[in-house]
Protein backbone atom coordinates (compact mmCIF):
# COMPACT_ATOMS: atom_id res chain seq x y z
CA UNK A 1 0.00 0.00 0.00
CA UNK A 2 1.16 3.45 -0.90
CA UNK A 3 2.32 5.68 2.11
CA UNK A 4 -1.27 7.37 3.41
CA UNK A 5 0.61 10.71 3.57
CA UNK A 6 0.67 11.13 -0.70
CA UNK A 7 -3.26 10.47 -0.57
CA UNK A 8 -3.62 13.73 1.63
CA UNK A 9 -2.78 16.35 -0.94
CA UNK A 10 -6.34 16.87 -1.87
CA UNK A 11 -7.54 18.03 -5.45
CA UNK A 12 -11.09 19.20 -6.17
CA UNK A 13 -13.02 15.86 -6.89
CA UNK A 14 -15.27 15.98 -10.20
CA UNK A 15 -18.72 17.11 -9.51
CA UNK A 16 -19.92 13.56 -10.76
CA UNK A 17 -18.10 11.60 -8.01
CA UNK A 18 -19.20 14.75 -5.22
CA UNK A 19 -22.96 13.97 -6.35
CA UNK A 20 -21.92 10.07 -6.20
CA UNK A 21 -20.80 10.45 -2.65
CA UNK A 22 -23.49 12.79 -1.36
CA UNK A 23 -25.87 9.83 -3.01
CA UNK A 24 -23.72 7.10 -0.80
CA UNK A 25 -24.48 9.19 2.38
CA UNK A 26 -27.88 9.23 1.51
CA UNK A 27 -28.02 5.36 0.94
CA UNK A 28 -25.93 4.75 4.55
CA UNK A 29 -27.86 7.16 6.77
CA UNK A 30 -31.27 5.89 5.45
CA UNK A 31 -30.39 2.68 7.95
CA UNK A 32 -31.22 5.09 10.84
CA UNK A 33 -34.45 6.01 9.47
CA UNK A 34 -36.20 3.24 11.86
CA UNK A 35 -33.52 4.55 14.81
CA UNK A 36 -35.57 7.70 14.77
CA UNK A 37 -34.72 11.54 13.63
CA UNK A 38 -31.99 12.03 16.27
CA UNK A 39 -29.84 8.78 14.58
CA UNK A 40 -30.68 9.51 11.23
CA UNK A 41 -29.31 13.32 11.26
CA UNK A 42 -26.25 12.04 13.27
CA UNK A 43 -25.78 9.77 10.44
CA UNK A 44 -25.86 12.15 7.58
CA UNK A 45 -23.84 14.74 9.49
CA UNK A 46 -21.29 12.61 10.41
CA UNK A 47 -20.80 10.05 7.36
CA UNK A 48 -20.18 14.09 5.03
CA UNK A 49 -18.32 15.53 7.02
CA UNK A 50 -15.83 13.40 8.58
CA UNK A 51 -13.28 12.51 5.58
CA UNK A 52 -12.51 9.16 7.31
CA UNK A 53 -15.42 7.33 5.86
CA UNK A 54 -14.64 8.42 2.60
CA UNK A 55 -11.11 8.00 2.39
CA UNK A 56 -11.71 4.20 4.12
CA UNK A 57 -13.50 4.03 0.45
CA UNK A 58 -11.48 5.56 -1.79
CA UNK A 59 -7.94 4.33 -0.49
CA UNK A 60 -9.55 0.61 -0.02
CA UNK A 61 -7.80 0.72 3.30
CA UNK A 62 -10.38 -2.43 4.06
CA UNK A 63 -10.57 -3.91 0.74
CA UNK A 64 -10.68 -7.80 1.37
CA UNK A 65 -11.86 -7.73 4.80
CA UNK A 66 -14.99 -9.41 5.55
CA UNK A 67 -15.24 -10.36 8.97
CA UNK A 68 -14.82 -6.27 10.88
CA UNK A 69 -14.35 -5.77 14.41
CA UNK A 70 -15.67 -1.87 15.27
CA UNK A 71 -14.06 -0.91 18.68
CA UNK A 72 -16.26 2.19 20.36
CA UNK A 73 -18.95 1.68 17.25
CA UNK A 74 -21.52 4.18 18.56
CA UNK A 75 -24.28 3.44 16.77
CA UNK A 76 -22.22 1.33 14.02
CA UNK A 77 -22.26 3.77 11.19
CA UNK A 78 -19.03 2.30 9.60
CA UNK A 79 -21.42 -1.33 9.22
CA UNK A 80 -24.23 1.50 7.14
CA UNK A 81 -21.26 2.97 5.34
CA UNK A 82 -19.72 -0.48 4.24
CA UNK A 83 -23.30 -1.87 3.44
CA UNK A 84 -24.27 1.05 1.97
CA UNK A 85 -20.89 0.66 -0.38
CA UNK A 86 -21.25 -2.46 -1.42
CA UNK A 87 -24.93 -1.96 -2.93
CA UNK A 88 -23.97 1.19 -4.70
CA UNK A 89 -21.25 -0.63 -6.26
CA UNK A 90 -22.90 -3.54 -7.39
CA UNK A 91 -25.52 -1.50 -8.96
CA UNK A 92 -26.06 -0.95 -12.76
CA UNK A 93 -26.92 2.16 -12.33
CA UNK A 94 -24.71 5.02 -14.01
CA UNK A 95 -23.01 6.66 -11.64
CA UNK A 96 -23.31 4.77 -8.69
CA UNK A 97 -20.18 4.00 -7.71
CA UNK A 98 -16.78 6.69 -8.02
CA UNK A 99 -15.00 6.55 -10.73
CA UNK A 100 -11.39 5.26 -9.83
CA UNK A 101 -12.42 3.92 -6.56
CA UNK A 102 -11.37 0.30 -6.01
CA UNK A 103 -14.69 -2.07 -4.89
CA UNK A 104 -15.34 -1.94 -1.47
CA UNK A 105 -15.10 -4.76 0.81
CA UNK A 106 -18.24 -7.37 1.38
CA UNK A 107 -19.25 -7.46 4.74
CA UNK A 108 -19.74 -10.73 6.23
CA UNK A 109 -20.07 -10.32 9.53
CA UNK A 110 -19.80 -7.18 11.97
CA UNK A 111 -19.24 -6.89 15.51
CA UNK A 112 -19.73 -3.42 16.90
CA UNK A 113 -19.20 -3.06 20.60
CA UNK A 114 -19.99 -0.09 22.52
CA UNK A 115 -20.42 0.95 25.99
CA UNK A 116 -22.83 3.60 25.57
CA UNK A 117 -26.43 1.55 25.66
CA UNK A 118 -28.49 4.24 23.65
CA UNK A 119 -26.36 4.08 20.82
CA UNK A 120 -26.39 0.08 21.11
CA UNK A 121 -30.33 0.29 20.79
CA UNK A 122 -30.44 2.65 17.52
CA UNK A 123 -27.54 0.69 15.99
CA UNK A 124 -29.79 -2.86 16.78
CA UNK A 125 -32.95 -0.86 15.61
CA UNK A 126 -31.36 0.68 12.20
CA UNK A 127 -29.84 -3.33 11.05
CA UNK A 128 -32.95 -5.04 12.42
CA UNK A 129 -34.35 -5.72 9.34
CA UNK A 130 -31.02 -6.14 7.09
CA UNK A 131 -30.07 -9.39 6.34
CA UNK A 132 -27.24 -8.39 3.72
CA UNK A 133 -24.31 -8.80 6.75
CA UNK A 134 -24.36 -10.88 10.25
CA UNK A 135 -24.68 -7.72 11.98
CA UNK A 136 -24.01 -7.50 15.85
CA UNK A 137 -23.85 -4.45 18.79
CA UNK A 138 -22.93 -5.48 21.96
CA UNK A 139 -23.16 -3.32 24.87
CA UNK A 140 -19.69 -3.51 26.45
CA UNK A 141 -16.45 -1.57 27.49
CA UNK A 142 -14.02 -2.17 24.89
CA UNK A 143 -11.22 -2.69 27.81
CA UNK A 144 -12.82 -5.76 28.48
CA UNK A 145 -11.40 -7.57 25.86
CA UNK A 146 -12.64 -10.67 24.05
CA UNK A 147 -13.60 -9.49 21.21
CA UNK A 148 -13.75 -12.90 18.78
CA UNK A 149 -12.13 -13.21 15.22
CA UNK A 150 -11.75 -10.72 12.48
CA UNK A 151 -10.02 -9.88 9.34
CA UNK A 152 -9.86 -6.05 10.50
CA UNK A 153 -10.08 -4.36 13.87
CA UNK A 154 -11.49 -0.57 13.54
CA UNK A 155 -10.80 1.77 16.41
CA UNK A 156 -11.92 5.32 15.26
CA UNK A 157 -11.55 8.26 17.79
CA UNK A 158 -11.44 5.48 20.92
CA UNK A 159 -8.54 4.46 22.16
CA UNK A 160 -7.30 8.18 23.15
CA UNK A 161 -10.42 8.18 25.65
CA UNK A 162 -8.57 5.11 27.78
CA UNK A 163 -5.26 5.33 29.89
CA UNK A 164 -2.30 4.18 28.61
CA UNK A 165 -2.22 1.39 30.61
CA UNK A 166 -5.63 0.05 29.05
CA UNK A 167 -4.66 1.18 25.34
CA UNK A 168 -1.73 -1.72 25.77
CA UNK A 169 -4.72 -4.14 26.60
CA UNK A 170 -7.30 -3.07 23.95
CA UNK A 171 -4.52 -3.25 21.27
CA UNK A 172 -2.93 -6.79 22.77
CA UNK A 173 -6.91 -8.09 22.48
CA UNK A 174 -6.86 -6.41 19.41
CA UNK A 175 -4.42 -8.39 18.31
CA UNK A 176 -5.56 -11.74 19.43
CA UNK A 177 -8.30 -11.60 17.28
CA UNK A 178 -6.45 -10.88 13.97
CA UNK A 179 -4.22 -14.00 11.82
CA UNK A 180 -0.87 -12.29 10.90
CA UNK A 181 -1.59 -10.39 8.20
CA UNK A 182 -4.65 -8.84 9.44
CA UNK A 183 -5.41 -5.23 10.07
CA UNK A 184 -6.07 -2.88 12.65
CA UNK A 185 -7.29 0.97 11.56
CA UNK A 186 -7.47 3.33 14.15
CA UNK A 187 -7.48 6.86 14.40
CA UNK A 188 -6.10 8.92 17.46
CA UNK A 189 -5.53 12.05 19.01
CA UNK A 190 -1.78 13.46 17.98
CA UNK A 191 0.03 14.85 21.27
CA UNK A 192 2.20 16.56 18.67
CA UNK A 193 -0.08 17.91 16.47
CA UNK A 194 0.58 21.68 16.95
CA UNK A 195 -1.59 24.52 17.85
CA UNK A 196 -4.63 21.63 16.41
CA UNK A 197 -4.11 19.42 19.56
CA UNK A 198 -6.42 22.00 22.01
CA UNK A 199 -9.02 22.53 19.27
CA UNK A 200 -9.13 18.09 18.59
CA UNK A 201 -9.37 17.34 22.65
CA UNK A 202 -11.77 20.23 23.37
CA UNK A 203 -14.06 18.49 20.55
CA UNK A 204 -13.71 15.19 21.96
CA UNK A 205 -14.37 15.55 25.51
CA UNK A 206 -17.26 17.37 24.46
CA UNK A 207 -18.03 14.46 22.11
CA UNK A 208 -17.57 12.28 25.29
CA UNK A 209 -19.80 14.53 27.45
CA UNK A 210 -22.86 14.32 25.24
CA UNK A 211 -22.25 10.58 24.67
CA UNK A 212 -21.49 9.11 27.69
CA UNK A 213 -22.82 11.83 30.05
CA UNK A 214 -19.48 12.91 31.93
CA UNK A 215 -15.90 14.85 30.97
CA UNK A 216 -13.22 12.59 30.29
CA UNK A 217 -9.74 12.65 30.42
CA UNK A 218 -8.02 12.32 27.27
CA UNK A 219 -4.52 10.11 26.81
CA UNK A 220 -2.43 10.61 23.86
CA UNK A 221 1.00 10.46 22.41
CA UNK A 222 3.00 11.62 19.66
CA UNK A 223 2.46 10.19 16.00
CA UNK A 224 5.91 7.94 16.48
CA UNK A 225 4.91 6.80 20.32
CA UNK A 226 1.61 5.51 18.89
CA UNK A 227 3.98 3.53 16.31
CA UNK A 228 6.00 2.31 19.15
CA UNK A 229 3.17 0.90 20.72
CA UNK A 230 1.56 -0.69 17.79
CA UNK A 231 5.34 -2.91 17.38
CA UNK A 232 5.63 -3.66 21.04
CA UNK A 233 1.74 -5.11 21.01
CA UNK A 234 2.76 -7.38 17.29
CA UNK A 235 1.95 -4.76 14.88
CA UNK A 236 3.91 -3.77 11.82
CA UNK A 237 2.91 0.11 11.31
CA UNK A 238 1.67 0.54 7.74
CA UNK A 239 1.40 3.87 7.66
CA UNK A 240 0.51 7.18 9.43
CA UNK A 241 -1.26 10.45 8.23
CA UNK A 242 -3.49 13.23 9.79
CA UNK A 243 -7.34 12.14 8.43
CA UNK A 244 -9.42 14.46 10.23
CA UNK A 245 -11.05 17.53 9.57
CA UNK A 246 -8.42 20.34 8.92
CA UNK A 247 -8.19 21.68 11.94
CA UNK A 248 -7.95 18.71 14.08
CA UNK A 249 -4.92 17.23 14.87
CA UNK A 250 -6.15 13.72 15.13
CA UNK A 251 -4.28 11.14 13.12
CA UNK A 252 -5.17 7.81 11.03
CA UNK A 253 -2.51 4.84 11.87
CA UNK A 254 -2.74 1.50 10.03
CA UNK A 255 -0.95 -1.34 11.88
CA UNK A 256 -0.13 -5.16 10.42
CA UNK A 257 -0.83 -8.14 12.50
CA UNK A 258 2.92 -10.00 12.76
């Protein structure tokens, strides 16, 4: 795979594949539709404006992977945003898939855990009629551990809220469920990120407030100590490169099962 920093100088994206996204957004968020107005606004909002989801896509940073782990899911829009993918793609419809854009990856089965409960309820309410993917959301703290089998292990925006001590354990669980050659994706806050760093943790302790209810204290480290962990836990960094909005300072990591 080629270094995620050269996919990061971004060009204005033909109108055609802006429309084709904007349609994709459409086609994930309508899950939430049966999760009720709160979940299905959440889901549009979220899925066009955070450039993870898209560049997930358009990199094929999951390509191949059919069995996902999603650590701190929240109401599992990456399972809506994979689904979502795949039926776009295999559509005959003009247009309904980015030009350029490798396939995306058929979901097989899906194991979202999360510890807040609401979000567990509209994530079982959106799927409970889709029988495309073995979808499940279990309500649980992702420090627990245990988490079964995969081909990928997704931690976006989670493992910053949890002490260092307990991001060793998540990522050494993490690792127990991946062959070698699996992957883990995670995204997490950059200690040395600049004059972004106050902007990124103000946003997600108040992300954590309004989720979980209280103000948590956020744990991170440097883009190469995050690298230093991934090796001592059995992963091979892949790559590293800031995917967040501009002015966060939060940072996508890709790690290798050895």
């Amino acid at each position: 795979m080629r270094d995620l920093a050269q996919c990061l100088c971004w060009h204005a994206a033909p109108a055609n594949t802006e429309t084709t996204v904007q349609a994709l957004v459409e086609a994930a968020s309508a899950y939430y539709r049966a999760a009720g107005k709160f979940a299905w606004h959440f889901a549009r909002g979220k899925l066009k404006a955070d450039p993870a989801y898209r560049f997930i896509l358009q990199e094929g940073l999951l390509r191949g992977c059919t069995r996902l782990i999603d650590l701190g899911a929240g109401q599992g829009l990456l399972a809506a945003w994979l689904l979502a993918a795949h039926s776009r793609h295999a559509s005959e419809h003009n247009g309904a898939w980015p030009r350029g854009w490798p396939p995306p990856p058929l979901l097989a089965s899906y194991t979202g855990i999360e510890i807040n409960a609401q979000e567990v309820r509209r994530a079982r309410r959106a799927f409970a009629l889709d029988s495309a993917a073995h979808i499940r959301m279990l309500h649980a703290d992702i420090a627990a551990g245990d988490y079964g089998q995969a081909d990928a292990v997704v931690l976006l925006d989670v493992l910053h809220y949890n002490d260092f001590s307990a991001q060793e354990h998540i990522l050494k669980c993490a690792r127990a469920a991946l062959a070698p050659g699996g992957l883990l994706l995670l995204r997490v806050g950059d200690a040395a990120g600049g004059h972004r760093v106050a902007l990124s943790q103000a946003f997600d302790r108040t992300v954590a407030l309004m989720r979980r209810g209280k103000w948590l204290r956020l744990h991170c480290r440097a883009g190469a100590e995050w690298q230093e962990l991934l090796v001592r836990q059995g992963f091979v960094p892949r790559a590293l490169s800031r995917v967040s909005a501009a002015t966060f300072s939060n940072t996508l990591l890709l790690g290798e099962a050895a």
